[in-house]
Protein backbone atom coordinates (compact mmCIF):
# COMPACT_ATOMS: atom_id res chain seq x y z
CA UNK A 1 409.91 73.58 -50.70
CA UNK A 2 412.58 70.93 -50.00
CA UNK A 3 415.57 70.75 -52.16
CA UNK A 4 416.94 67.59 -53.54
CA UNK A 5 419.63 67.35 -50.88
CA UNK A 6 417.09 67.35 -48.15
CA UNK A 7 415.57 64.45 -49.00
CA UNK A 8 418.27 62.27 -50.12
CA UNK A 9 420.10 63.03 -46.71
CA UNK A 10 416.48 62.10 -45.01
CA UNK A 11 416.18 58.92 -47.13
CA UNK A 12 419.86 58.20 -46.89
CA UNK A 13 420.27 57.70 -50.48
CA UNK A 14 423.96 58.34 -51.61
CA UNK A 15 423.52 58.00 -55.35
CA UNK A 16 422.25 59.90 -57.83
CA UNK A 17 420.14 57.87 -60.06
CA UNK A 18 417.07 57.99 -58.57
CA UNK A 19 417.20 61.75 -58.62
CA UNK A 20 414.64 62.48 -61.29
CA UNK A 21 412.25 60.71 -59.08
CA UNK A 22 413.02 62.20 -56.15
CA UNK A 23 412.08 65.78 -57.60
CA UNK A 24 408.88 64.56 -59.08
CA UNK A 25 408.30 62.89 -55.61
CA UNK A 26 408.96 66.40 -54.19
CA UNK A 27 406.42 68.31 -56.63
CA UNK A 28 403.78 65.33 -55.63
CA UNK A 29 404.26 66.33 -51.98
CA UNK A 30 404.22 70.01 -52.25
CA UNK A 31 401.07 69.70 -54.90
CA UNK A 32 399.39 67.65 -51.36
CA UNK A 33 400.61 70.12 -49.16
CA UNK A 34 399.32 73.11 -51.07
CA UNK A 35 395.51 71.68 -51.85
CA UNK A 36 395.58 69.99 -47.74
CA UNK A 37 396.95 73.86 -46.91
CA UNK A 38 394.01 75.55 -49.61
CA UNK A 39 396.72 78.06 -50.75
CA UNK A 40 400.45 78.01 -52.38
CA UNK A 41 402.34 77.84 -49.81
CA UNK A 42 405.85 77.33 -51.98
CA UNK A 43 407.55 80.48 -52.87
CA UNK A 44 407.17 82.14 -56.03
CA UNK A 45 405.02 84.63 -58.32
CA UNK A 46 401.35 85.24 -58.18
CA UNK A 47 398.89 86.33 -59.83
CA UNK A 48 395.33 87.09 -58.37
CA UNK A 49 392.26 88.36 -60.08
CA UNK A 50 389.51 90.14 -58.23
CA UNK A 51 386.69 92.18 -58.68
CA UNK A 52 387.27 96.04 -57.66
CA UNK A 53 384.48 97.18 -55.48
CA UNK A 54 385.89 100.95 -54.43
CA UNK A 55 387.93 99.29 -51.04
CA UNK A 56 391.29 99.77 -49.68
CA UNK A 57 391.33 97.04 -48.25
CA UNK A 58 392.07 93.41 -49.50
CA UNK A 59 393.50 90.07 -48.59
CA UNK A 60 396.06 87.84 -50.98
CA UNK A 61 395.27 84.49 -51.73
CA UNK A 62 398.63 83.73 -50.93
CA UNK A 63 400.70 84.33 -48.05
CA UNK A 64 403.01 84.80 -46.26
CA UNK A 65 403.87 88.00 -48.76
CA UNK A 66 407.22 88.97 -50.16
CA UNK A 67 406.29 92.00 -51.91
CA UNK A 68 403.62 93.12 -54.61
CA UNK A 69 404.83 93.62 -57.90
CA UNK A 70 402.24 95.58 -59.62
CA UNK A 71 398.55 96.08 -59.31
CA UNK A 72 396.79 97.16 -62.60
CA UNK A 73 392.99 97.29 -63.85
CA UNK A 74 391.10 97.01 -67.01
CA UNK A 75 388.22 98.31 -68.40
CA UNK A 76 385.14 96.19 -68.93
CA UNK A 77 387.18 94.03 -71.69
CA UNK A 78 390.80 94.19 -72.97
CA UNK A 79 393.99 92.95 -70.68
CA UNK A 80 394.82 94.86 -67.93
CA UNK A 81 397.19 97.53 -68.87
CA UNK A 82 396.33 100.56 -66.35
CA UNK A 83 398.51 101.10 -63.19
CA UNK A 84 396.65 101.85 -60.26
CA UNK A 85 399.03 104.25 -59.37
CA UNK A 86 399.66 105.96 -62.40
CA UNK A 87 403.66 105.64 -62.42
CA UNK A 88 404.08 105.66 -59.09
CA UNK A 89 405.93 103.31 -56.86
CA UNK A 90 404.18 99.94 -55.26
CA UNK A 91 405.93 100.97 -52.14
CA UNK A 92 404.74 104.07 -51.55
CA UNK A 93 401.18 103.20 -51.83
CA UNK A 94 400.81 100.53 -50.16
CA UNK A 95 401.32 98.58 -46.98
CA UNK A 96 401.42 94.70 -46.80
CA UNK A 97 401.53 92.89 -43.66
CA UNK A 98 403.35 90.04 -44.70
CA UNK A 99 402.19 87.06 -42.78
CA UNK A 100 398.40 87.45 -43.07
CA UNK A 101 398.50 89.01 -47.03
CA UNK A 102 396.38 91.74 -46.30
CA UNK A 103 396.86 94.58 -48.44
CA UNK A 104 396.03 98.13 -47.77
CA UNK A 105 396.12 100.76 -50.34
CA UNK A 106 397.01 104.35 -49.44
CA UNK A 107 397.21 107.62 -50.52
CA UNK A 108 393.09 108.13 -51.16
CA UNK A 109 393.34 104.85 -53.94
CA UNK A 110 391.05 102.27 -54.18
CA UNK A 111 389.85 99.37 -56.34
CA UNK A 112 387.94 100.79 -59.19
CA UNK A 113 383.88 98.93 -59.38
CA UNK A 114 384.03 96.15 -62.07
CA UNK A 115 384.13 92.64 -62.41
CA UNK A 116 387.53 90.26 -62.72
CA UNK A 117 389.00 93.97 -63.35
CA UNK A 118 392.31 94.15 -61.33
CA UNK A 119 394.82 91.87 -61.50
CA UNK A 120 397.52 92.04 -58.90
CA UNK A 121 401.06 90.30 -59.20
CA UNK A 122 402.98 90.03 -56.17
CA UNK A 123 405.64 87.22 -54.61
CA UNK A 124 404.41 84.92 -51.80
CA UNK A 125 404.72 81.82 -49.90
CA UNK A 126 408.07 79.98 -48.01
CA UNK A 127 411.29 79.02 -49.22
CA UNK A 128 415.11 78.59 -47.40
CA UNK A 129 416.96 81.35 -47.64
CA UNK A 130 414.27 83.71 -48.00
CA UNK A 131 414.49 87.12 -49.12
CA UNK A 132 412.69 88.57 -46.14
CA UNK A 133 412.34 86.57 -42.41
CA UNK A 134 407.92 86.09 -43.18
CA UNK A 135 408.41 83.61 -45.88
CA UNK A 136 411.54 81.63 -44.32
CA UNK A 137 410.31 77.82 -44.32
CA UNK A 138 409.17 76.53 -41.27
CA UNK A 139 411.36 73.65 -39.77
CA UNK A 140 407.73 71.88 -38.96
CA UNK A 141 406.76 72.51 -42.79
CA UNK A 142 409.58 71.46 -44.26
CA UNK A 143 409.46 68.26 -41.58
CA UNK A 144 405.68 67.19 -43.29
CA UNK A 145 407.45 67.97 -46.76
CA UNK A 146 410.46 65.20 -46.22
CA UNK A 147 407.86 63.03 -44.12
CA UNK A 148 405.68 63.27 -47.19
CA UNK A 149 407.95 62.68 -49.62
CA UNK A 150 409.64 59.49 -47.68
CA UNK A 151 406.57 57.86 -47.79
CA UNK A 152 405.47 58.36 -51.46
CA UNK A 153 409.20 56.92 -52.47
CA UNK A 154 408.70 53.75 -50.27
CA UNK A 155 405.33 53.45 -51.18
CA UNK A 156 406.67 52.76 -54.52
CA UNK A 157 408.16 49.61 -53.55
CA UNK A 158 404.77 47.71 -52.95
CA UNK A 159 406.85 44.04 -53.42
CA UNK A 160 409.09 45.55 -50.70
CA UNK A 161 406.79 47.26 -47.98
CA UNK A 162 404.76 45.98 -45.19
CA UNK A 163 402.29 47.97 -43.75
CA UNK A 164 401.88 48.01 -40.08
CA UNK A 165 398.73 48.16 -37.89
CA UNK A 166 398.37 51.83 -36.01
CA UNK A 167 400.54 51.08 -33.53
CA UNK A 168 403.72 50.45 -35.51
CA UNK A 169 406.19 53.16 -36.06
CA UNK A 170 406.23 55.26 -38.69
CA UNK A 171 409.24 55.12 -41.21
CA UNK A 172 412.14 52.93 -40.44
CA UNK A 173 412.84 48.87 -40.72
CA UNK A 174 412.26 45.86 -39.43
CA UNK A 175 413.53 42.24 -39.24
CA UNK A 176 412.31 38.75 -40.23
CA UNK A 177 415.17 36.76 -40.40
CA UNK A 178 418.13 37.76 -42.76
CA UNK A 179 414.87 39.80 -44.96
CA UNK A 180 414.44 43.57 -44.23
CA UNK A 181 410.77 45.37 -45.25
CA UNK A 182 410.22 48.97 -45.08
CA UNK A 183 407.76 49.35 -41.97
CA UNK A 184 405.15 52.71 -41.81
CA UNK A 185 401.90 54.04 -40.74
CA UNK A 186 400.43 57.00 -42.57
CA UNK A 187 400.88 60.84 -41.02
CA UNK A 188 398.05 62.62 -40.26
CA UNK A 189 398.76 65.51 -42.65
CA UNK A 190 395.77 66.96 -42.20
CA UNK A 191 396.09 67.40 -38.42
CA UNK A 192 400.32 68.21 -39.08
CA UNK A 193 399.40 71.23 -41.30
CA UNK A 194 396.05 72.35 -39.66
CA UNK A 195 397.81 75.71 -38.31
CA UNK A 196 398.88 76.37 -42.25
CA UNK A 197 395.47 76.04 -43.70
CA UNK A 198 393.35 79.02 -45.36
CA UNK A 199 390.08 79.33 -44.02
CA UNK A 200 389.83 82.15 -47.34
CA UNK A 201 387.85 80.28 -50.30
């Protein structure tokens, strides 16, 4: 979600050999953000499994949507090896609106009855320099991410940090003497990424 860079610009850390951390701080925070957000919201593939019941219409697990992959069905057991549309493109079958996830499927097809019998692969969720506008990350998104991830790497200095009643600031320094402590208060992440959470269980 963040890259490397980001965070040791945000963090102002010049050297590199912390960096392993850093990126396992990064997966920490986007692993929070995802289950807080009750979806994937990092960019990537996906696979979902659902069971056909003769619709048209369906909604991803994951969004915003790059573009579906595939879609393919199985009988009652075996892996799922039939196309949906026979040979024919995604693209002409289907329409996608990209934001939401929800998936129509034209042309007279639908989900054939069964249970756990069509499998759908498809790219979703927000990255910089995205491949279509949808799935560009969010400047307030990628804020929480750094925000996050700041305060899991100070957090790791317990000899060195302070923590400040609720109406201290929230990352930054402070003074006693010639001795500097890290000073924060803890984000409401919950409230910060309320507009990015899936109400879909």
């Amino acid at each position: 979600m963040i890259s490397l860079t980001d965070l040791k610009y945000f963090l102002n850390i010049t050297g590199n050999t912390q960096d392993e951390f850093l990126l396992n701080i990064i997966d920490m925070s986007t692993a929070r953000i995802n289950n807080l957000c009750r979806r994937d919201i990092n960019y990537g593939s996906r696979y979902d499994i659902l069971d056909g019941a003769g619709e048209n219409i369906l909604w991803l697990a994951n969004y915003p949507v790059h573009e579906i992959q595939w879609i393919h069905c199985r009988k009652s057991t075996g892996s799922f090896d039939i196309d949906l549309f026979g040979g024919q493109t995604v693209a002409g079958n289907t329409y996608i609106d990209r934001p939401t996830g929800k998936l129509i499927l034209l042309n007279n097809n639908y989900l054939p009855e069964g249970a756990s019998n069509v499998q759908i692969k498809y790219f979703a969720g927000y990255t910089s320099d995205a491949p279509v506008q949808e799935c560009e990350l969010p400047s307030d998104l990628k804020s929480v991410c750094l925000m996050m991830s700041s305060e899991l790497f100070l957090k790791s200095y317990q000899s060195k940090i302070t923590y400040q009643d609720e109406s201290g600031g929230r990352l930054g320094l402070e003074s006693a003497g010639s001795t500097f402590h890290y000073k924060f208060r803890d984000e409401d992440y919950t409230a910060l990424l309320q507009k990015y959470k899936s109400l879909r269980m």
